[in-house]
Protein backbone atom coordinates (compact mmCIF):
# COMPACT_ATOMS: atom_id res chain seq x y z
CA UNK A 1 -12.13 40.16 34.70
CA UNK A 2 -10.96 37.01 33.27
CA UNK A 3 -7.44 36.04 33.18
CA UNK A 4 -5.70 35.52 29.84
CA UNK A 5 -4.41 32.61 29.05
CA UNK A 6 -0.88 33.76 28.95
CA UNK A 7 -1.44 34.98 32.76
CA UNK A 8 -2.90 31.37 33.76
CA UNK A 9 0.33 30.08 32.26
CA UNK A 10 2.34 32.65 34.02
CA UNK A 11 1.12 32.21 37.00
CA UNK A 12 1.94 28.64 36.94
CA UNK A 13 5.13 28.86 35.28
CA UNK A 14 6.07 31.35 38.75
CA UNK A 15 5.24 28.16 40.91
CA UNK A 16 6.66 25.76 38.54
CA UNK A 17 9.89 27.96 36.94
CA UNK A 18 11.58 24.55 35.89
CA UNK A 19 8.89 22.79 34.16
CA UNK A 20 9.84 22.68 30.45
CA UNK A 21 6.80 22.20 29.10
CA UNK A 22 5.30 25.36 30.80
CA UNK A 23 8.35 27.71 29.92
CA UNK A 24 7.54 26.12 26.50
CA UNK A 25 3.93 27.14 26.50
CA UNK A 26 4.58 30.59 28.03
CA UNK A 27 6.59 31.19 24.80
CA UNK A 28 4.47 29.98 21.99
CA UNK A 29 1.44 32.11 24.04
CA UNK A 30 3.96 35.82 23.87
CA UNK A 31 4.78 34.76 20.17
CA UNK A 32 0.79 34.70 19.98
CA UNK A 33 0.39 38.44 21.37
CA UNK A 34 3.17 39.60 19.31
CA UNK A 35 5.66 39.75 21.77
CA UNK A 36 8.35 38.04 19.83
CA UNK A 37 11.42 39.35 21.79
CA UNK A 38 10.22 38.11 25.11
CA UNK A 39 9.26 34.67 23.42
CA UNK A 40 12.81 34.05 21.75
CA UNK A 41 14.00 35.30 25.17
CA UNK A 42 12.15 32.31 27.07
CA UNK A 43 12.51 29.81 24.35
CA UNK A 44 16.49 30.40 24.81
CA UNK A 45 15.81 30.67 28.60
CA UNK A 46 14.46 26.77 28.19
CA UNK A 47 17.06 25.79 26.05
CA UNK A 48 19.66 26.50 28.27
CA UNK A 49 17.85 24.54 31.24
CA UNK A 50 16.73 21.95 28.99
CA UNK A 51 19.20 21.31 26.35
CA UNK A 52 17.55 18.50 24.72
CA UNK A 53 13.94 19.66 24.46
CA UNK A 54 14.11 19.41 20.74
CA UNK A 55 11.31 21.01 19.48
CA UNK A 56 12.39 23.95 21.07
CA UNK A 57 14.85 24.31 18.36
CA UNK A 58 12.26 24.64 15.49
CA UNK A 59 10.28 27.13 17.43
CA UNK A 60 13.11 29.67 18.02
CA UNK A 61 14.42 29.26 14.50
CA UNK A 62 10.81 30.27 13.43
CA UNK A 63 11.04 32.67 15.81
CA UNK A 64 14.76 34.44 14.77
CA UNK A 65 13.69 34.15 11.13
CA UNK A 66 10.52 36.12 11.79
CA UNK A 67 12.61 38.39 13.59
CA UNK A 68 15.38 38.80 10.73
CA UNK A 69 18.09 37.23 12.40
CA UNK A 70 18.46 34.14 9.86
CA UNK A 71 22.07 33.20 10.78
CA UNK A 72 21.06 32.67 14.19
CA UNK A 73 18.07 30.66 13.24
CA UNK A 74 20.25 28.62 10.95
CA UNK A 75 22.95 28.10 13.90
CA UNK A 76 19.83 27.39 16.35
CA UNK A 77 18.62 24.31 13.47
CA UNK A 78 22.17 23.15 13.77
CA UNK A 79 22.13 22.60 17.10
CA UNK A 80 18.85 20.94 17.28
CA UNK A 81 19.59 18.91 14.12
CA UNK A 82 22.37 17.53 16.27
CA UNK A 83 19.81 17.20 19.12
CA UNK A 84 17.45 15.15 17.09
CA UNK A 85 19.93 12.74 15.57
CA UNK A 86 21.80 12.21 19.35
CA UNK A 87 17.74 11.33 20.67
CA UNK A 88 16.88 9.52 17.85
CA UNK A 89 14.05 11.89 16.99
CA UNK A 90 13.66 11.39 13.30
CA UNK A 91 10.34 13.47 12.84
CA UNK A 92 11.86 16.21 14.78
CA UNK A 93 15.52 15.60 12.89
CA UNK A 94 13.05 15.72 9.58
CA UNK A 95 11.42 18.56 10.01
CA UNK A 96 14.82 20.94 11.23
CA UNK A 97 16.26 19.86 8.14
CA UNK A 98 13.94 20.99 6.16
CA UNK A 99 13.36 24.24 8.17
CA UNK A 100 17.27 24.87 7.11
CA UNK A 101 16.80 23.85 3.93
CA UNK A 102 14.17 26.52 3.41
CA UNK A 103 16.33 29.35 5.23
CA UNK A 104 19.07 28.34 2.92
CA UNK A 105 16.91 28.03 -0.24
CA UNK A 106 15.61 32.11 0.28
């Protein structure tokens, strides 16, 4: 049987636990198979080993607000609004703000 994607990335990601970019991928891959706790769960695990990975940020506020916790999605764009603007990152700074803006706006 064929591996899934999600176990390729595993699988790497077990040899590799601190590349960003992998944890990163692992996530968006568990949000694709429904598995939204365990994808918040790794986006957060990222986030704390790689604070300035900004467009982590966006994904878990996607994520919380899918998951009905909107505060916490609008304290997660905080945070990476603040990561954007420190980097200089002004499509990433762009596109937070108007993720909040939207959360706000419902």
């Amino acid at each position: 049987m064929e591996s899934s994607r999600l176990d390729k990335i595993k699988e790497m990601l077990e040899s590799e636990p601190g590349d960003s970019f992998l944890r990163y991928a692992f996530a968006i891959e568990l949000e694709k198979e429904g598995k939204m706790e365990e994808s918040i769960y790794q986006i957060e695990h990222l986030l704390q080993t790689t604070p300035l990975y900004s467009g982590a940020y966006y994904k878990l506020g996607q994520l919380l607000e899918l998951t009905g916790q909107k505060k916490k999605a609008a304290d997660v764009y905080n945070k990476g609004i603040a990561v954007a603007q420190q980097l200089g990152q002004a499509k990433a700074l762009r596109e937070l703000r108007e993720a909040l803006q939207n959360l706000e706006d419902e």
